[in-house]
PDB file of N, CA and C in Angstrom:
ATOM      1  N   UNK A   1     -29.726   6.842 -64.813  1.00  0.00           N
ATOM      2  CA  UNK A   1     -30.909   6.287 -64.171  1.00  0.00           C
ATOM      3  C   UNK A   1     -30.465   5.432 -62.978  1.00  0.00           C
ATOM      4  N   UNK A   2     -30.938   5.600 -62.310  1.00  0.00           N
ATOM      5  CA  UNK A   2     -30.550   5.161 -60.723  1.00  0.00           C
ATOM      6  C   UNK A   2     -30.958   3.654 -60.781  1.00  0.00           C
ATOM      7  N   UNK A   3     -30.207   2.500 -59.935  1.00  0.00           N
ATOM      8  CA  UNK A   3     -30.945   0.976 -59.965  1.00  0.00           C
ATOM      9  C   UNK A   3     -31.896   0.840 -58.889  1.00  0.00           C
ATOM     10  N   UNK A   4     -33.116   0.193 -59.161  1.00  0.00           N
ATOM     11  CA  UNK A   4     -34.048  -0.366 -58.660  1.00  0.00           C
ATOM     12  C   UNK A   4     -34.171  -1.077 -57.330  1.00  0.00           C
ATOM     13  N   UNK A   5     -34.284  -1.002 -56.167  1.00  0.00           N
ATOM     14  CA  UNK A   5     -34.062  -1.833 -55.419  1.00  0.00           C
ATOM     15  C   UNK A   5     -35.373  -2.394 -54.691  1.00  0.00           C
ATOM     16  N   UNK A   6     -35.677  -3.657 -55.021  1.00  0.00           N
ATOM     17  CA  UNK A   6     -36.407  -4.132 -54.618  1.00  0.00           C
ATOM     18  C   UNK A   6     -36.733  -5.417 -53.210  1.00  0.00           C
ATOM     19  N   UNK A   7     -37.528  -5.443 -51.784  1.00  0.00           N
ATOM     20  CA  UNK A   7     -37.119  -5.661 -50.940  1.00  0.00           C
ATOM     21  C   UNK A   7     -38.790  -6.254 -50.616  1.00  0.00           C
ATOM     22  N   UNK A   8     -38.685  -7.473 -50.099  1.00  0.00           N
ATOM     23  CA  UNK A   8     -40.500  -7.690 -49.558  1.00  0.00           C
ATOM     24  C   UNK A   8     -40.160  -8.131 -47.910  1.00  0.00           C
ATOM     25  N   UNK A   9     -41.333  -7.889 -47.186  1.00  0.00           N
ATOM     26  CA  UNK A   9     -41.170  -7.978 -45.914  1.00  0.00           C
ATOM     27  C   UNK A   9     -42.305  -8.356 -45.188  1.00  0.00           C
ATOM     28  N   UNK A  10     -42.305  -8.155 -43.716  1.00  0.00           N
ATOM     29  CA  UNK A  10     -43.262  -7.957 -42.901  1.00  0.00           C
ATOM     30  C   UNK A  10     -43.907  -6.235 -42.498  1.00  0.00           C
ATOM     31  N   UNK A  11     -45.187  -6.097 -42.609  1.00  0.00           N
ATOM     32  CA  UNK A  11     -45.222  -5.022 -41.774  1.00  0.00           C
ATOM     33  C   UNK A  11     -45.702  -5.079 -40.045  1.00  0.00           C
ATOM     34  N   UNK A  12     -44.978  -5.022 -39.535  1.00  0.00           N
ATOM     35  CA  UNK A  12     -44.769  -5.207 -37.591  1.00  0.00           C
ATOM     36  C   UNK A  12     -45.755  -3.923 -37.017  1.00  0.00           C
ATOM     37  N   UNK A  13     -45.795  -4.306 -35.951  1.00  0.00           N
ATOM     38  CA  UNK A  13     -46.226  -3.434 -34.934  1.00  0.00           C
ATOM     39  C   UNK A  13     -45.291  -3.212 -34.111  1.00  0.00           C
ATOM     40  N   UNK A  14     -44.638  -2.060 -34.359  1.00  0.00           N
ATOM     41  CA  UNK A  14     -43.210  -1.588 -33.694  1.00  0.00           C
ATOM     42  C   UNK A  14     -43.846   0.219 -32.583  1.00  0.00           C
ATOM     43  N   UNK A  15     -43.446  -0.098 -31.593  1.00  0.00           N
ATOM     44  CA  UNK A  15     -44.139   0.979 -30.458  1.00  0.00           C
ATOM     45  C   UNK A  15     -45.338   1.534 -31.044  1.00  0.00           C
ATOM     46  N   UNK A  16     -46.513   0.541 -31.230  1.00  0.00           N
ATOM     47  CA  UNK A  16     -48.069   0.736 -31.333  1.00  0.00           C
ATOM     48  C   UNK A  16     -48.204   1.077 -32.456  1.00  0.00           C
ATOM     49  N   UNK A  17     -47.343   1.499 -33.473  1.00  0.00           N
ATOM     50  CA  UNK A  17     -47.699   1.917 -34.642  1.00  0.00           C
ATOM     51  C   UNK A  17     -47.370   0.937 -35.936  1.00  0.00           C
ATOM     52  N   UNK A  18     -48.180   0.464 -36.775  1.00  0.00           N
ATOM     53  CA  UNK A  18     -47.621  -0.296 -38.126  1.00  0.00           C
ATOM     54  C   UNK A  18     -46.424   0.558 -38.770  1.00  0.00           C
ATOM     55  N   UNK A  19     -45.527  -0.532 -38.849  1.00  0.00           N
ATOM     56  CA  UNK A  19     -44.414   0.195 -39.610  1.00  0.00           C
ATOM     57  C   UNK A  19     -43.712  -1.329 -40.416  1.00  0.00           C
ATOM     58  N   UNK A  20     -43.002  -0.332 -40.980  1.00  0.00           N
ATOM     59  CA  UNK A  20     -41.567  -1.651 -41.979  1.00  0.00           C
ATOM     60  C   UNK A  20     -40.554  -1.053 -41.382  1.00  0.00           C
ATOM     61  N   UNK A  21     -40.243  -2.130 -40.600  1.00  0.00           N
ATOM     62  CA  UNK A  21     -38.116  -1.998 -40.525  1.00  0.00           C
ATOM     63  C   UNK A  21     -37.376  -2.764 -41.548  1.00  0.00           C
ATOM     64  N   UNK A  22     -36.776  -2.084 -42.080  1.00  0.00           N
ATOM     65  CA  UNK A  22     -35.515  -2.293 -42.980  1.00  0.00           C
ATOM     66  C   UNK A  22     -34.451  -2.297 -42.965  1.00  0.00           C
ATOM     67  N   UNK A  23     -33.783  -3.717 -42.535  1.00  0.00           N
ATOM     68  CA  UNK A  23     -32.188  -4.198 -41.997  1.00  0.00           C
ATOM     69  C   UNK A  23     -31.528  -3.237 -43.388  1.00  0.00           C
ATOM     70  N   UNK A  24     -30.579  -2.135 -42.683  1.00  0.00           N
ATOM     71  CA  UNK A  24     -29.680  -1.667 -43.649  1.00  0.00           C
ATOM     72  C   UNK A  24     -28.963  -2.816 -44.531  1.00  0.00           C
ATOM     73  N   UNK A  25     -28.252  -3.677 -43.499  1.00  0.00           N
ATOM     74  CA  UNK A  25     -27.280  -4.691 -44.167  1.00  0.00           C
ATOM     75  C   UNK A  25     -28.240  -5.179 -45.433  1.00  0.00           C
ATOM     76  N   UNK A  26     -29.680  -4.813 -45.030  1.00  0.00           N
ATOM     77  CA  UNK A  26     -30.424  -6.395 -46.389  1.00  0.00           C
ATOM     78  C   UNK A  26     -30.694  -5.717 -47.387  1.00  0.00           C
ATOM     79  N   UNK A  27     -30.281  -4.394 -47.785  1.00  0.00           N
ATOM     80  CA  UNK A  27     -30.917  -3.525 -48.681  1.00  0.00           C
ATOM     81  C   UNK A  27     -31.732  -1.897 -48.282  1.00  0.00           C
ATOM     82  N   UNK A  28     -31.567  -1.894 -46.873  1.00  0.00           N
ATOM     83  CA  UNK A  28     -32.517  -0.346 -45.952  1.00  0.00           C
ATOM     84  C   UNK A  28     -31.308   0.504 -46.739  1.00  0.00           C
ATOM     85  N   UNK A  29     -30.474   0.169 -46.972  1.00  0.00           N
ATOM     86  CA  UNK A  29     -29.532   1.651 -47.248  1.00  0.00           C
ATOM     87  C   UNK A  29     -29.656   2.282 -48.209  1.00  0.00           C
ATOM     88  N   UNK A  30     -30.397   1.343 -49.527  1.00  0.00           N
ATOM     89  CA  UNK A  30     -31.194   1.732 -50.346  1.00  0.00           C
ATOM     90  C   UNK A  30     -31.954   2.649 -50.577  1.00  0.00           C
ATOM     91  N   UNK A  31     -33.031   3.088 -49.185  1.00  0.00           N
ATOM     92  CA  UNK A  31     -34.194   2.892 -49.320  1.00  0.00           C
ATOM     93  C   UNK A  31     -34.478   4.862 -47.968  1.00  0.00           C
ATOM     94  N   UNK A  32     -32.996   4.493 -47.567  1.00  0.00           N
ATOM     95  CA  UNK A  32     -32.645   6.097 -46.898  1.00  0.00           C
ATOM     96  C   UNK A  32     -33.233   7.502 -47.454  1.00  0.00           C
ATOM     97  N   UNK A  33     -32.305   7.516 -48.541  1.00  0.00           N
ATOM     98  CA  UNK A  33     -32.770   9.147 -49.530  1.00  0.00           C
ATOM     99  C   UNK A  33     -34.365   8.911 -49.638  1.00  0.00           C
ATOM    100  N   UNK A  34     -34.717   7.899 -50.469  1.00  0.00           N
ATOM    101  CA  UNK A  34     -36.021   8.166 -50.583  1.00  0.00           C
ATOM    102  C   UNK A  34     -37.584   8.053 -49.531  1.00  0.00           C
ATOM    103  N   UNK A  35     -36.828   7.446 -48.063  1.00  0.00           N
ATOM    104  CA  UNK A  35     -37.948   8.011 -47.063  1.00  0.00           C
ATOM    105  C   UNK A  35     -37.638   8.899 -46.134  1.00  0.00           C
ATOM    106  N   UNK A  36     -37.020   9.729 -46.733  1.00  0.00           N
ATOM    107  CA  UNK A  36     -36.944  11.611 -46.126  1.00  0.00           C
ATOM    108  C   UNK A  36     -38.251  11.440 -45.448  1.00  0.00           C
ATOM    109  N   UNK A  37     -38.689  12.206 -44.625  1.00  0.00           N
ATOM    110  CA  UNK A  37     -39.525  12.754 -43.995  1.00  0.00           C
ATOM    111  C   UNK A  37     -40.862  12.064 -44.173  1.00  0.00           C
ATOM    112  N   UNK A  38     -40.688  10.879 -44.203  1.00  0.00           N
ATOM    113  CA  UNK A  38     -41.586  10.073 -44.047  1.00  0.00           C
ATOM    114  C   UNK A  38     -41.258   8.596 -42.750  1.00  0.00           C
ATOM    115  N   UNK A  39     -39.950   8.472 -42.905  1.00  0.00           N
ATOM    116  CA  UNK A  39     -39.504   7.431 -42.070  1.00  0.00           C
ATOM    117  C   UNK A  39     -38.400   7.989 -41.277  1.00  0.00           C
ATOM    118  N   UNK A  40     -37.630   6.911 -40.383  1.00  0.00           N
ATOM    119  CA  UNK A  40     -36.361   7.559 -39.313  1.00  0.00           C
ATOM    120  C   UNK A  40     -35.426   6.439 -39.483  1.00  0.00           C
ATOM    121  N   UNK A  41     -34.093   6.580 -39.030  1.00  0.00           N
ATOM    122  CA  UNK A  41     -32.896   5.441 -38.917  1.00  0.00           C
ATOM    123  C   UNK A  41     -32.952   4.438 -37.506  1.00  0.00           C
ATOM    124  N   UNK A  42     -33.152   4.043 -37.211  1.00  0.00           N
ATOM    125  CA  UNK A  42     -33.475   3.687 -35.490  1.00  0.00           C
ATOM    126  C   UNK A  42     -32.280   2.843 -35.370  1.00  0.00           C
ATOM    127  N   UNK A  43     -31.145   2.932 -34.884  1.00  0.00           N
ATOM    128  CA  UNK A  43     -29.678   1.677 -35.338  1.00  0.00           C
ATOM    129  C   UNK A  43     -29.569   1.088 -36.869  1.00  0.00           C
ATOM    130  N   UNK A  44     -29.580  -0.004 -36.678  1.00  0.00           N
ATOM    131  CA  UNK A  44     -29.786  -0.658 -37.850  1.00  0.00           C
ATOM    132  C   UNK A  44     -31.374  -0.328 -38.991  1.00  0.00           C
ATOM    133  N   UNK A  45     -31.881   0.125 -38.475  1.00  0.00           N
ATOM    134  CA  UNK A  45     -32.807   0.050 -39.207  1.00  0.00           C
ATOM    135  C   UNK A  45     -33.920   1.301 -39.775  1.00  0.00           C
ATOM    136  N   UNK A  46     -34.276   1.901 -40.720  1.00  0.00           N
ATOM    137  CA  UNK A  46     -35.019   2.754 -41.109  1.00  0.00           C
ATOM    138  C   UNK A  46     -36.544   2.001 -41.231  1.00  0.00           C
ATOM    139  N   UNK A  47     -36.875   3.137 -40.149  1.00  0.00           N
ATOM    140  CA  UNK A  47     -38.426   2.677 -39.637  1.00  0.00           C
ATOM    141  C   UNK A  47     -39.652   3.636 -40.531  1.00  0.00           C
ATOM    142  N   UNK A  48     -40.915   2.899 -41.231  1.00  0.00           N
ATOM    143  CA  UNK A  48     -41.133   3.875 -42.169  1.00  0.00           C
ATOM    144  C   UNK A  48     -42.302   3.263 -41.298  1.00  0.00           C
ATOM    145  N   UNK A  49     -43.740   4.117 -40.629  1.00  0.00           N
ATOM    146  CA  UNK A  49     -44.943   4.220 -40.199  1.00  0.00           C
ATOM    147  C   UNK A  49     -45.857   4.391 -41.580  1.00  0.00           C
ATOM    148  N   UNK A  50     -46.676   3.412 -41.182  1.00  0.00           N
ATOM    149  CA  UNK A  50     -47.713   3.130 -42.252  1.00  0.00           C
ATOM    150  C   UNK A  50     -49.237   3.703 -41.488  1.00  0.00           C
ATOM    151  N   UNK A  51     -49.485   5.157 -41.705  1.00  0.00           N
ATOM    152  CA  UNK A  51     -50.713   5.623 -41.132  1.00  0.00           C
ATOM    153  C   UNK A  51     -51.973   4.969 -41.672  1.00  0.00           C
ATOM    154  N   UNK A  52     -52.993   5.153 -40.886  1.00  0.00           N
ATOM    155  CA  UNK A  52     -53.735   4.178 -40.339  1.00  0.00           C
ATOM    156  C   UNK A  52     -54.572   3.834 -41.927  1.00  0.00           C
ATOM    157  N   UNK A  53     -54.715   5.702 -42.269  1.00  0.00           N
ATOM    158  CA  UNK A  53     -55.497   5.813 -44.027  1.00  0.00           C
ATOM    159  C   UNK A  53     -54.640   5.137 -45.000  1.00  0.00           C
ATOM    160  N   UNK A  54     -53.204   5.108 -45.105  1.00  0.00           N
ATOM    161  CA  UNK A  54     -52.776   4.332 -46.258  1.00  0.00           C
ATOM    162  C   UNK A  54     -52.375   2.662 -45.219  1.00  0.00           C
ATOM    163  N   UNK A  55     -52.887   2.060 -44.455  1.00  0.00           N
ATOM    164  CA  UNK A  55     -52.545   1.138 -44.519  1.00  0.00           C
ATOM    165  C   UNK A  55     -54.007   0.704 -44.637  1.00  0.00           C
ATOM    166  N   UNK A  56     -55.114   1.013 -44.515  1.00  0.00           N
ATOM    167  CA  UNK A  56     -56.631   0.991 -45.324  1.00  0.00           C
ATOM    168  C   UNK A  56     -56.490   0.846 -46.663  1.00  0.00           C
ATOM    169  N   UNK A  57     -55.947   1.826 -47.398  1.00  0.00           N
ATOM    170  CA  UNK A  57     -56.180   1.890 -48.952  1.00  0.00           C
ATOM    171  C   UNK A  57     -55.623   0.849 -49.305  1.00  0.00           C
ATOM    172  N   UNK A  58     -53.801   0.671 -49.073  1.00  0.00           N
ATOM    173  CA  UNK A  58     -53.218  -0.825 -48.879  1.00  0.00           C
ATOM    174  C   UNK A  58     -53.728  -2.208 -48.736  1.00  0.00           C
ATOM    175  N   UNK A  59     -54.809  -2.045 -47.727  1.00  0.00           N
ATOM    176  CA  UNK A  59     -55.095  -3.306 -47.289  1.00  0.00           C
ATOM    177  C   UNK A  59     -54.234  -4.194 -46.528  1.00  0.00           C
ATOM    178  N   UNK A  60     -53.138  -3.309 -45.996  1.00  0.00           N
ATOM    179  CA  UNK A  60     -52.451  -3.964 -44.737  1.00  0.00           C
ATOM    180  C   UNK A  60     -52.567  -3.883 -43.474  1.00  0.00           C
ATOM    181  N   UNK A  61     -52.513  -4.879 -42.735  1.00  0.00           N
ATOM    182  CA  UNK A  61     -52.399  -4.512 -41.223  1.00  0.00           C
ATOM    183  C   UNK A  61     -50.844  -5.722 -40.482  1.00  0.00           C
ATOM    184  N   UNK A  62     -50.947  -5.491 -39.437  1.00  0.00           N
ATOM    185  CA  UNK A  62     -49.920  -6.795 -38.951  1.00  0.00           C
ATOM    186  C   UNK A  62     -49.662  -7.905 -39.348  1.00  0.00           C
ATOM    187  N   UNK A  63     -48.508  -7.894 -39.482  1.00  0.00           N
ATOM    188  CA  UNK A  63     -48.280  -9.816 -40.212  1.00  0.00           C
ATOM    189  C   UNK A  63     -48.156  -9.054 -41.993  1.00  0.00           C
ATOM    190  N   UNK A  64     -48.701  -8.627 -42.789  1.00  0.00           N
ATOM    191  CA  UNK A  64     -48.869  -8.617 -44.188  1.00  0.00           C
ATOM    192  C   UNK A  64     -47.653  -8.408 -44.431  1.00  0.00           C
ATOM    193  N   UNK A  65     -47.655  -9.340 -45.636  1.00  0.00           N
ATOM    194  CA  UNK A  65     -46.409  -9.376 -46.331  1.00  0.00           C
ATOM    195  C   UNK A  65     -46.457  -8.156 -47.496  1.00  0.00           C
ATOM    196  N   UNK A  66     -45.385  -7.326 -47.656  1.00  0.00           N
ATOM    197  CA  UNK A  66     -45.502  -6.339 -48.561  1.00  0.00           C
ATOM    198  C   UNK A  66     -43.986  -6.366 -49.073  1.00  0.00           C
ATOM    199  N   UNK A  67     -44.333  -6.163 -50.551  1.00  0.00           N
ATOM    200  CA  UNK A  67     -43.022  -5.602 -51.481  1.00  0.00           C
ATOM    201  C   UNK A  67     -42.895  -4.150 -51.536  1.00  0.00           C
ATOM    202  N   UNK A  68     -41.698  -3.678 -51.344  1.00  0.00           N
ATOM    203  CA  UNK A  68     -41.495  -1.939 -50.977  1.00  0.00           C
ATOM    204  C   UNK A  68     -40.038  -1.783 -52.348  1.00  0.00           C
ATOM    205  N   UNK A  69     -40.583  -0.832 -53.118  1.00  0.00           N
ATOM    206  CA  UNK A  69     -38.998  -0.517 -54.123  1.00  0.00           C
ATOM    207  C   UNK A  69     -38.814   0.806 -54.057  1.00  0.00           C
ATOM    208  N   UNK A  70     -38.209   1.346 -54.241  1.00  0.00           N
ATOM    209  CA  UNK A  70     -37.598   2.854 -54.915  1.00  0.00           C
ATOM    210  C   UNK A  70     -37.162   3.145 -56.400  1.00  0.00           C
ATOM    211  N   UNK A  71     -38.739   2.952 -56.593  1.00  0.00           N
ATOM    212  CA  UNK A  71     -38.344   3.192 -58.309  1.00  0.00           C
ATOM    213  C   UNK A  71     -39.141   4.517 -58.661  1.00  0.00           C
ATOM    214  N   UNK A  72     -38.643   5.211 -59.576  1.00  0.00           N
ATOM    215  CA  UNK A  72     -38.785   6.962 -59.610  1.00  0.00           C
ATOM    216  C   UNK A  72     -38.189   7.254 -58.365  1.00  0.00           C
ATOM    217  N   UNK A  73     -37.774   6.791 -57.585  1.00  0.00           N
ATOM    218  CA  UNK A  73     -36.721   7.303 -56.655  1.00  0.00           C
ATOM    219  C   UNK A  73     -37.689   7.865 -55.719  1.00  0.00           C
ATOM    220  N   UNK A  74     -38.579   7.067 -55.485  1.00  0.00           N
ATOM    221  CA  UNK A  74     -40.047   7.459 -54.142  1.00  0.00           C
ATOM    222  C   UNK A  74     -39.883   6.083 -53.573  1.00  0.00           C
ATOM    223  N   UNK A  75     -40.677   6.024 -52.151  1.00  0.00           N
ATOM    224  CA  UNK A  75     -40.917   4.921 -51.441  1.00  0.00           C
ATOM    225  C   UNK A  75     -42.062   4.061 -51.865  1.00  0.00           C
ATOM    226  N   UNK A  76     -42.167   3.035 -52.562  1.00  0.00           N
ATOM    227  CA  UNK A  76     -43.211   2.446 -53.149  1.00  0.00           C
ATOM    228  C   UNK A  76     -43.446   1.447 -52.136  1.00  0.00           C
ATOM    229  N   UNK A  77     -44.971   0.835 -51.859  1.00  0.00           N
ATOM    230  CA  UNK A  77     -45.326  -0.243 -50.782  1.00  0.00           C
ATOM    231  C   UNK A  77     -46.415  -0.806 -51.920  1.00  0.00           C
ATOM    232  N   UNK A  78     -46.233  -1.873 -52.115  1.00  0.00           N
ATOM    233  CA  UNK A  78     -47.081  -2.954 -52.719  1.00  0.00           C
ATOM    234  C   UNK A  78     -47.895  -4.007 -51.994  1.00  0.00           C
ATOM    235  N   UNK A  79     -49.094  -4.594 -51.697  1.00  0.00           N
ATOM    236  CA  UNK A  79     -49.451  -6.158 -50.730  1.00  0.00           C
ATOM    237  C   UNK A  79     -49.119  -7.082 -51.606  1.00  0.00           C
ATOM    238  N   UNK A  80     -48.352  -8.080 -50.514  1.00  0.00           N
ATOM    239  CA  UNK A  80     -48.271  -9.217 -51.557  1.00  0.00           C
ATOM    240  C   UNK A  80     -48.915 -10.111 -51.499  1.00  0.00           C
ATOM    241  N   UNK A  81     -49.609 -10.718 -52.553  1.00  0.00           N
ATOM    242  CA  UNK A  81     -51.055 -11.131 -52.869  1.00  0.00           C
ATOM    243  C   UNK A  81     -50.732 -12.900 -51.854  1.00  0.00           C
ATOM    244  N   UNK A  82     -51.712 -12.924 -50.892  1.00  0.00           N
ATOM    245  CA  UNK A  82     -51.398 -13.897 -49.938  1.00  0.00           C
ATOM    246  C   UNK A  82     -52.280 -15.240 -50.969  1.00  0.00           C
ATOM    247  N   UNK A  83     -51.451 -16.236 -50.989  1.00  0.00           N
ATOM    248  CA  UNK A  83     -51.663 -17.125 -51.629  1.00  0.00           C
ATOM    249  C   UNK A  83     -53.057 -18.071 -51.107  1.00  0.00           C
ATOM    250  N   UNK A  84     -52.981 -18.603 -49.403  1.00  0.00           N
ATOM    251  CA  UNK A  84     -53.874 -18.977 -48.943  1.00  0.00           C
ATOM    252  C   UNK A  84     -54.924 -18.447 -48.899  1.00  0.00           C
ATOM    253  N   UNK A  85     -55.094 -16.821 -49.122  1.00  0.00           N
ATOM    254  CA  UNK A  85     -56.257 -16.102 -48.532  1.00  0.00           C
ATOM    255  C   UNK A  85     -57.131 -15.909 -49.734  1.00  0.00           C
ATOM    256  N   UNK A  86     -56.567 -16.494 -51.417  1.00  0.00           N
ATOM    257  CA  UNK A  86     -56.835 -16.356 -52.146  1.00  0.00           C
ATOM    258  C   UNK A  86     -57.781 -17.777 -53.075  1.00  0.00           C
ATOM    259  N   UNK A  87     -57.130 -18.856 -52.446  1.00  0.00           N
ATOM    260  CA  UNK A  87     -58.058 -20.440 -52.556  1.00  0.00           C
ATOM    261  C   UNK A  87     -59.034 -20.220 -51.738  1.00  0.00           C
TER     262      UNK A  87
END
Protein backbone atom coordinates (compact mmCIF):
# COMPACT_ATOMS: atom_id res chain seq x y z
CA UNK A 1 0.00 0.00 0.00
CA UNK A 2 1.51 3.12 -1.13
CA UNK A 3 1.99 6.23 1.76
CA UNK A 4 -0.36 8.99 1.89
CA UNK A 5 0.78 12.27 1.14
CA UNK A 6 -0.86 14.95 2.38
CA UNK A 7 -0.23 18.83 1.38
CA UNK A 8 -2.72 22.12 2.01
CA UNK A 9 -2.26 25.24 0.04
CA UNK A 10 -3.37 28.16 -1.88
CA UNK A 11 -5.34 27.94 -5.01
CA UNK A 12 -3.67 31.04 -7.33
CA UNK A 13 -4.55 32.48 -10.41
CA UNK A 14 -1.62 31.37 -12.46
CA UNK A 15 -1.95 32.62 -16.50
CA UNK A 16 -5.88 33.37 -15.99
CA UNK A 17 -6.67 30.08 -14.95
CA UNK A 18 -7.27 28.72 -11.10
CA UNK A 19 -4.74 26.29 -10.44
CA UNK A 20 -2.45 24.66 -7.40
CA UNK A 21 1.28 24.84 -7.80
CA UNK A 22 3.08 22.33 -5.97
CA UNK A 23 6.79 23.10 -4.84
CA UNK A 24 8.30 19.59 -5.76
CA UNK A 25 10.88 20.18 -2.90
CA UNK A 26 7.52 20.51 -0.38
CA UNK A 27 5.96 17.29 -1.34
CA UNK A 28 4.76 18.01 -5.60
CA UNK A 29 6.90 14.93 -6.27
CA UNK A 30 4.42 13.09 -4.58
CA UNK A 31 1.71 14.16 -6.28
CA UNK A 32 3.38 13.63 -10.21
CA UNK A 33 2.04 9.93 -11.10
CA UNK A 34 -1.19 10.75 -9.86
CA UNK A 35 -1.97 14.10 -11.93
CA UNK A 36 -1.29 12.40 -15.32
CA UNK A 37 -3.29 14.17 -17.65
CA UNK A 38 -4.84 16.35 -15.58
CA UNK A 39 -1.90 18.69 -14.52
CA UNK A 40 1.85 19.67 -16.09
CA UNK A 41 5.56 20.07 -14.45
CA UNK A 42 6.27 23.84 -15.11
CA UNK A 43 10.20 23.89 -13.38
CA UNK A 44 9.73 23.39 -10.02
CA UNK A 45 6.37 22.94 -9.94
CA UNK A 46 3.32 20.66 -11.10
CA UNK A 47 0.54 22.91 -12.10
CA UNK A 48 -2.93 21.19 -11.70
CA UNK A 49 -6.02 23.70 -13.35
CA UNK A 50 -9.06 23.68 -11.40
CA UNK A 51 -11.95 24.04 -14.23
CA UNK A 52 -14.36 26.45 -13.70
CA UNK A 53 -17.34 23.30 -12.91
CA UNK A 54 -15.19 21.61 -10.25
CA UNK A 55 -13.99 24.68 -8.71
CA UNK A 56 -18.06 25.48 -8.34
CA UNK A 57 -18.82 22.09 -6.87
CA UNK A 58 -15.59 22.76 -4.58
CA UNK A 59 -16.52 25.99 -3.64
CA UNK A 60 -13.19 27.44 -4.49
CA UNK A 61 -12.04 30.37 -6.13
CA UNK A 62 -8.69 32.60 -5.52
CA UNK A 63 -7.05 32.87 -2.26
CA UNK A 64 -8.94 29.38 -0.89
CA UNK A 65 -7.12 27.42 1.13
CA UNK A 66 -7.37 23.70 0.06
CA UNK A 67 -5.98 20.29 1.34
CA UNK A 68 -4.94 18.06 -1.81
CA UNK A 69 -3.71 14.07 -0.95
CA UNK A 70 -3.12 11.08 -3.11
CA UNK A 71 -4.86 8.58 -1.40
CA UNK A 72 -6.23 5.57 -3.67
CA UNK A 73 -3.47 6.92 -5.60
CA UNK A 74 -5.91 9.79 -7.39
CA UNK A 75 -5.57 13.56 -7.01
CA UNK A 76 -7.86 14.45 -4.13
CA UNK A 77 -8.76 18.46 -3.49
CA UNK A 78 -10.57 19.14 -0.26
CA UNK A 79 -11.75 23.24 1.00
CA UNK A 80 -10.41 24.01 4.01
CA UNK A 81 -13.13 25.03 6.17
CA UNK A 82 -12.19 28.93 6.63
CA UNK A 83 -12.44 29.61 10.21
CA UNK A 84 -13.48 33.41 9.98
CA UNK A 85 -16.04 32.83 7.30
CA UNK A 86 -17.60 30.45 9.63
CA UNK A 87 -18.25 32.89 13.08
Amino acid sequence: MAEVTSLQGPVELYRGQLTLRIPLGAGGDKFVHCTRGIGEVDGEYPNIVIRAWLAEKLGVCHGSLVSVDNRDGKFNITLVADEDRLA
